[in-house]
Every structure is written in C-alpha cells, then in structure tokens.
N, C-alpha and C. Protein backbone atom coordinates (compact mmCIF):
# COMPACT_ATOMS: atom_id res chain seq x y z
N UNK A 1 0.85 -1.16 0.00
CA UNK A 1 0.00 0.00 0.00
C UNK A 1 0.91 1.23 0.00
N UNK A 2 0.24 2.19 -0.45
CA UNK A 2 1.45 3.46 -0.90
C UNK A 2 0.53 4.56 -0.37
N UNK A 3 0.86 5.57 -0.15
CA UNK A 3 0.44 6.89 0.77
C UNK A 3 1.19 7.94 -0.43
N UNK A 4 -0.01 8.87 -0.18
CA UNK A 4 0.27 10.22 -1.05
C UNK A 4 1.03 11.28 -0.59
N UNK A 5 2.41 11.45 -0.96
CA UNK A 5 3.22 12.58 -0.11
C UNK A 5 3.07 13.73 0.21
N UNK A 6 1.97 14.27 -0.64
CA UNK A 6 1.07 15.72 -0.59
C UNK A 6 0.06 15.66 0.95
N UNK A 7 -0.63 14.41 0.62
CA UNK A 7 -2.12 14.78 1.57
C UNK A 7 -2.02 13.51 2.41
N UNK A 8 -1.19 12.19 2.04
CA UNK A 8 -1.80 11.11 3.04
C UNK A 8 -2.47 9.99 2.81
N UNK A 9 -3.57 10.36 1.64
CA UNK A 9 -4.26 9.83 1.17
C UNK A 9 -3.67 8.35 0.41
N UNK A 10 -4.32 7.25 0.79
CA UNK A 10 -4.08 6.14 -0.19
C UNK A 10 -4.21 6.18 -1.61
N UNK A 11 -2.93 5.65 -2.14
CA UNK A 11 -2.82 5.95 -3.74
C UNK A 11 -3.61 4.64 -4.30
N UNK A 12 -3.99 5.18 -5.76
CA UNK A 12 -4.52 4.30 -6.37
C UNK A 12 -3.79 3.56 -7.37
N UNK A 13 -3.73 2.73 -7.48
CA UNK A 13 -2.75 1.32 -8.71
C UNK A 13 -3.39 1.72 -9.82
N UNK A 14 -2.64 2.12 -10.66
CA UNK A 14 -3.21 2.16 -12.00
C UNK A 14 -2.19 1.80 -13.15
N UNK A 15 -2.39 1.66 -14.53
CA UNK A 15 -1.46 0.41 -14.87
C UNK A 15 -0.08 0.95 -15.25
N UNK A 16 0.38 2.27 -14.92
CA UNK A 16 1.73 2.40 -15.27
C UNK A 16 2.28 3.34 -13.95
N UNK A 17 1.36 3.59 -13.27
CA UNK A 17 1.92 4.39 -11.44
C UNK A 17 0.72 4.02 -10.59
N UNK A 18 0.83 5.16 -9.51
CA UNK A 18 -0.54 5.30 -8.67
C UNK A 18 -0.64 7.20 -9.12
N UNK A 19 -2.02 6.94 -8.63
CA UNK A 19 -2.50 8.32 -8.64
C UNK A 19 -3.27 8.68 -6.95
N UNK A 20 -2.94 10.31 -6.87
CA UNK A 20 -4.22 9.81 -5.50
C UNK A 20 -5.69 10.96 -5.79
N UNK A 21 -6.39 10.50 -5.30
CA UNK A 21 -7.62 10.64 -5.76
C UNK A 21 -8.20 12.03 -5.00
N UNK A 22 -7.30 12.75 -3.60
CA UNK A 22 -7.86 13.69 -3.73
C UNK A 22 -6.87 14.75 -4.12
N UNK A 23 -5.94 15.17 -4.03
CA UNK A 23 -4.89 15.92 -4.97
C UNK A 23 -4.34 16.29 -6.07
N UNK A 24 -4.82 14.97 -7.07
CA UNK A 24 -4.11 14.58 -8.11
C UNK A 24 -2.64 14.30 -8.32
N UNK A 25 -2.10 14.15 -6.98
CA UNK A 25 -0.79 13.63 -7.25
C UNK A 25 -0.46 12.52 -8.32
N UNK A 26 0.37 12.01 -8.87
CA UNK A 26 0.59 10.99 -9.74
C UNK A 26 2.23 10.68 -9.44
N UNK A 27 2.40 8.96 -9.71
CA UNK A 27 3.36 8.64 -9.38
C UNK A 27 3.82 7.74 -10.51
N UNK A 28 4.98 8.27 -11.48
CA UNK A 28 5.32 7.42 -12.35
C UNK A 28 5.84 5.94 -12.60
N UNK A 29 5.89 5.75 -10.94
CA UNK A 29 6.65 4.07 -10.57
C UNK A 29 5.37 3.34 -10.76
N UNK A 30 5.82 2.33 -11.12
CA UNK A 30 4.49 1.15 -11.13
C UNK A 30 4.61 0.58 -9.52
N UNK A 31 3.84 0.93 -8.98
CA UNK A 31 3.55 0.03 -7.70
C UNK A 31 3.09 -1.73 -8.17
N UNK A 32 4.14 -2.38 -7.06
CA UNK A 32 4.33 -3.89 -7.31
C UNK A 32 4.00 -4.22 -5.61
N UNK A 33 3.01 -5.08 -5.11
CA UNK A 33 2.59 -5.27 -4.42
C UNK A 33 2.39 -7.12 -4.11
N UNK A 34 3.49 -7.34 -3.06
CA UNK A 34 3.42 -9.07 -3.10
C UNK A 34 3.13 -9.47 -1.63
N UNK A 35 2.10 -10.56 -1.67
CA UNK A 35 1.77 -11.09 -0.67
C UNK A 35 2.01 -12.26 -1.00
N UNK A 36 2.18 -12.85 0.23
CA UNK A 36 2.71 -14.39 0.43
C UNK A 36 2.09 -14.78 2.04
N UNK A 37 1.98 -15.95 1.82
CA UNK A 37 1.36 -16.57 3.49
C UNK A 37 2.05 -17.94 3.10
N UNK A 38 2.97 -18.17 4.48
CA UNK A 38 3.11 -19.54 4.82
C UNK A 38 2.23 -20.48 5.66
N UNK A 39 2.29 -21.67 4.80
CA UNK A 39 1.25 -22.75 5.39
C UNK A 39 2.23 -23.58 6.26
N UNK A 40 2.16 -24.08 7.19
CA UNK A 40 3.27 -25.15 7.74
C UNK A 40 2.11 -26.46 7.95
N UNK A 41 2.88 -27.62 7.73
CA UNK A 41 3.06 -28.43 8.04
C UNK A 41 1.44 -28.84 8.88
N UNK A 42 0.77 -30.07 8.29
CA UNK A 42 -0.71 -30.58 9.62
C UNK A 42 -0.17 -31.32 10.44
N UNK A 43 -0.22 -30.64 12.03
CA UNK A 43 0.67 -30.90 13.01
C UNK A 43 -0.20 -32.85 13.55
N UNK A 44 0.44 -33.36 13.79
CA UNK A 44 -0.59 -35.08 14.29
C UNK A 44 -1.23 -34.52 15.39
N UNK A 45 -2.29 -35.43 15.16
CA UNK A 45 -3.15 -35.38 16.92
C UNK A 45 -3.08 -36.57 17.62
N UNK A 46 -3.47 -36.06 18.76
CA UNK A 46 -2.92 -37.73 19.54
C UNK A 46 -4.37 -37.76 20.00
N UNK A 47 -4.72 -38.88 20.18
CA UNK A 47 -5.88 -39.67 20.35
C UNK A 47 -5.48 -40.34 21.96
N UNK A 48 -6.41 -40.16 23.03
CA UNK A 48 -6.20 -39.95 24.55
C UNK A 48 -7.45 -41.12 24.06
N UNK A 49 -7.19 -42.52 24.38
CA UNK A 49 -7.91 -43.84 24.93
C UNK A 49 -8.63 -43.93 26.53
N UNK A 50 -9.70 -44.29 26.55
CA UNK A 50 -10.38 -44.13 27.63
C UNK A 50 -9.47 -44.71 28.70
N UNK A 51 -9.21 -45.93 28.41
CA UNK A 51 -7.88 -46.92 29.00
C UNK A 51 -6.68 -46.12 29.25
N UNK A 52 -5.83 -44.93 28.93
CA UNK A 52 -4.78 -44.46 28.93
C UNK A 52 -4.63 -43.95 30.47
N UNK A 53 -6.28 -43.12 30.65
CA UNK A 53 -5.99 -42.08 31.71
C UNK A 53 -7.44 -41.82 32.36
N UNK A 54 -7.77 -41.99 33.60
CA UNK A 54 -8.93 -41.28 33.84
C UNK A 54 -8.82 -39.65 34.27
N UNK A 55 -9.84 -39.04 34.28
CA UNK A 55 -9.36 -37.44 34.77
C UNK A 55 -10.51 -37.23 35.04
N UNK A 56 -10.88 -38.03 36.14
CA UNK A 56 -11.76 -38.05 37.04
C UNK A 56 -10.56 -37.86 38.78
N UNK A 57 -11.64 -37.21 39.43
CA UNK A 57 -10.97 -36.15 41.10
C UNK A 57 -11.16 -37.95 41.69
N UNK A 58 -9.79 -38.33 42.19
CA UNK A 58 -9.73 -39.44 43.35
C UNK A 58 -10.13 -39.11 45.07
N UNK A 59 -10.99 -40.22 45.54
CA UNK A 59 -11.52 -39.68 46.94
C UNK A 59 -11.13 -40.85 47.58
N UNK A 60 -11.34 -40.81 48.69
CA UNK A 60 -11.07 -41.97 49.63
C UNK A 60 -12.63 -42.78 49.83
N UNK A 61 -12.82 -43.45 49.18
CA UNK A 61 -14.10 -44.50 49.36
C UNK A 61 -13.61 -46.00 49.28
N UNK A 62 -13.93 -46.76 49.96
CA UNK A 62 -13.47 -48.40 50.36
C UNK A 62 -14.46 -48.75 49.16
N UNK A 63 -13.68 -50.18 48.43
CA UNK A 63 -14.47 -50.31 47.06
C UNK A 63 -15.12 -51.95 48.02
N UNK A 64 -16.03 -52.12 47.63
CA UNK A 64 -16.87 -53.56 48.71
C UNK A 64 -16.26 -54.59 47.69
N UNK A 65 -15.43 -54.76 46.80
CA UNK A 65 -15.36 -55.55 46.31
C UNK A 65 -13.67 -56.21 46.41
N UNK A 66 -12.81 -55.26 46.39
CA UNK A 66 -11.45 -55.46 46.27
C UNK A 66 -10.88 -55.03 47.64
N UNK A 67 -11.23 -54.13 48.45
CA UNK A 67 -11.41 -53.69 49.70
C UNK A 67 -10.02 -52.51 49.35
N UNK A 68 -10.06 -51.65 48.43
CA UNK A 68 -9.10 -50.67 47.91
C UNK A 68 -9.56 -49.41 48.69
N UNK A 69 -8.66 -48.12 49.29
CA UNK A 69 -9.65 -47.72 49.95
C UNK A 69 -9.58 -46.08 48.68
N UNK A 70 -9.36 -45.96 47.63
CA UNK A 70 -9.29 -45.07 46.91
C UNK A 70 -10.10 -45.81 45.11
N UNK A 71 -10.81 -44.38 44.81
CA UNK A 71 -12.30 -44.59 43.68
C UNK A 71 -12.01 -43.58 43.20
N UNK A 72 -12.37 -43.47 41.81
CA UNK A 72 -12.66 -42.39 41.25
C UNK A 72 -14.44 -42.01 41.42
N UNK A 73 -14.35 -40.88 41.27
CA UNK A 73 -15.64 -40.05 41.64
C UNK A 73 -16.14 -39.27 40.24
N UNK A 74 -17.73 -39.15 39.97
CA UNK A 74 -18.33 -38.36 39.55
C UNK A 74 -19.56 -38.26 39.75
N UNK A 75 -20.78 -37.54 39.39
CA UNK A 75 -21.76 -37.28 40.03
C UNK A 75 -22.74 -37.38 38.43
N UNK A 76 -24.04 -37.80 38.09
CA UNK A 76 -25.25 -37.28 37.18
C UNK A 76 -26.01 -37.28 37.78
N UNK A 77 -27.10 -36.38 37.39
CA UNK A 77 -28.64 -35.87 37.71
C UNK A 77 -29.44 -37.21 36.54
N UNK A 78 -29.55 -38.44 37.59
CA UNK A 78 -30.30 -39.29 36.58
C UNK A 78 -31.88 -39.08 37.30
N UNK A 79 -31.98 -38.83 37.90
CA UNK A 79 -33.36 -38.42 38.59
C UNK A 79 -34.14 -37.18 38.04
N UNK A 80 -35.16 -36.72 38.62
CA UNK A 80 -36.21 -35.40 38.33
C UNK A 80 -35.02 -34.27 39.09
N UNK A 81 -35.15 -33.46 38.18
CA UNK A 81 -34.34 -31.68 38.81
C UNK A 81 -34.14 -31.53 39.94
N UNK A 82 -35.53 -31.94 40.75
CA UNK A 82 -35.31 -31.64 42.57
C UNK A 82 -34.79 -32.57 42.90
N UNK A 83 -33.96 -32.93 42.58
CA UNK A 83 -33.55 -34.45 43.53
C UNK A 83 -32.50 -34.47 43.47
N UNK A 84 -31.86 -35.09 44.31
CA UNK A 84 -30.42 -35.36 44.71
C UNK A 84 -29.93 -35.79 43.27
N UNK A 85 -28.52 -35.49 43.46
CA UNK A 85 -28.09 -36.29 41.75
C UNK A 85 -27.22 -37.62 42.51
N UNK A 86 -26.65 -38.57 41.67
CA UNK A 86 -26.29 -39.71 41.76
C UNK A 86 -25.11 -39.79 41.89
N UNK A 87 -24.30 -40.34 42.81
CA UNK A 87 -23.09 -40.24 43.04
C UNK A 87 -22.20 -41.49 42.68
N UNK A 88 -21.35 -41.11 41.43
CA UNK A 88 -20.60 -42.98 40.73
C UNK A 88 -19.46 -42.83 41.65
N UNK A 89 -18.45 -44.30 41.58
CA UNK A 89 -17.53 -44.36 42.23
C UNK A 89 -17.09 -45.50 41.33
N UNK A 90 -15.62 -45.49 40.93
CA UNK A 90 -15.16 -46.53 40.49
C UNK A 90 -13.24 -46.65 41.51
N UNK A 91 -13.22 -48.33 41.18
CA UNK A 91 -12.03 -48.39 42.03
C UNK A 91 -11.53 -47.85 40.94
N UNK A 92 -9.64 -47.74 41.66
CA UNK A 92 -8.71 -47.44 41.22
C UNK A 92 -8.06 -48.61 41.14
N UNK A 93 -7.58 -49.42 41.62
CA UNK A 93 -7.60 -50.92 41.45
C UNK A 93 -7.97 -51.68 40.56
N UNK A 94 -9.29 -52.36 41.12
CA UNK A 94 -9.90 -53.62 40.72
C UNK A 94 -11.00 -52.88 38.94
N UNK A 95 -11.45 -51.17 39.35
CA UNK A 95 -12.47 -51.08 38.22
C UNK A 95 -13.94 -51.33 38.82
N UNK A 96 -13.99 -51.74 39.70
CA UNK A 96 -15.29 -51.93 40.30
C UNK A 96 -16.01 -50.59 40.45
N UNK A 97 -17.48 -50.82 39.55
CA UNK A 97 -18.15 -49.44 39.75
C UNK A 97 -19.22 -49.26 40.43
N UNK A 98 -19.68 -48.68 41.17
CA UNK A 98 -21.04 -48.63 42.48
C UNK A 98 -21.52 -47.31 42.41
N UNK A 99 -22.70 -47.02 42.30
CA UNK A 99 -23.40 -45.50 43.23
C UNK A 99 -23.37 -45.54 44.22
N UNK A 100 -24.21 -44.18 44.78
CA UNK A 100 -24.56 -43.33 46.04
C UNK A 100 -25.89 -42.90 45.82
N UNK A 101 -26.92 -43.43 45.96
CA UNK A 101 -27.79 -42.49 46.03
C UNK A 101 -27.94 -41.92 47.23
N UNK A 102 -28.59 -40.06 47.66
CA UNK A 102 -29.06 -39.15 48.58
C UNK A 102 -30.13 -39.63 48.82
C-alpha cells in the first residue's frame, strides 16, 4: 500500500503508477505489491484412549469388592431436577463401579 506525499491519502494502482484521488498527485513508478502466506506443516493429533488415563478427582471410598480404599468419583442428575443427583464411584484398582444415592 502506498500513501500520497502531498495529503496522506491512499494511492490508487493504475497500470503504469498510482494516482491519489484527492490531490491529483501521480506517481510514475508502477507500484508492485506481493503477498505471500506460509502454510506449515498438519501438526498429528494424539488420540487420549479411555484406557490411557482417567481425569476423574480421586476420593477416599473403600471399594466392597477389592477392599481398595481409593475410587474415582463423579456425580449425574439421573433423577427429576429436585432431587439429589447420583453419586458414581469406580475403584482405582480392581475397576469396580457402584453409586450413592441421597
């Protein structure tokens, strides 16, 4: 982009200079104007297996099955709105999974 040395004004490309449009300045250089954008490289994604990792908050709950005393924890509203929501627990261990209902 080129600027008019008189007023400021953005010059206009025309096919042998620029001109600017409120002065009438004129510029005998051909304005050459190059853009370029680099693309790099499609970076891999890694694919996180249910099996890899839980990222579920660990609590201290005794599992009745393996007698482990640490579960992973999460909570759904499988009930009506007013109601307590449901509390899961799975070992860390054995995998053993149990609720809580309120």
């Amino acid at each position: 982009m080129e600027f008019c040395p008189k007023c400021g004004a953005i010059l206009m490309s025309g096919g042998k200079g620029s001109k600017c449009p409120r002065c009438s300045y004129s510029s005998k250089e051909k304005v050459k104007v190059i853009i370029s954008e680099k693309i790099n490289d499609k970076k891999e994604i890694t694919v996180v297996k249910e099996k890899d990792s839980e990222v579920r908050p660990i609590v201290k709950e005794d599992c009745e099955k393996c007698k482990n005393k640490h579960a992973y924890f999460w909570t759904v509203q499988t009930r009506a709105g007013d109601e307590a929501e449901t509390k899961f627990f799975k070992c860390t261990k054995c995998n053993h999974t149990w609720r809580e209902y309120r």
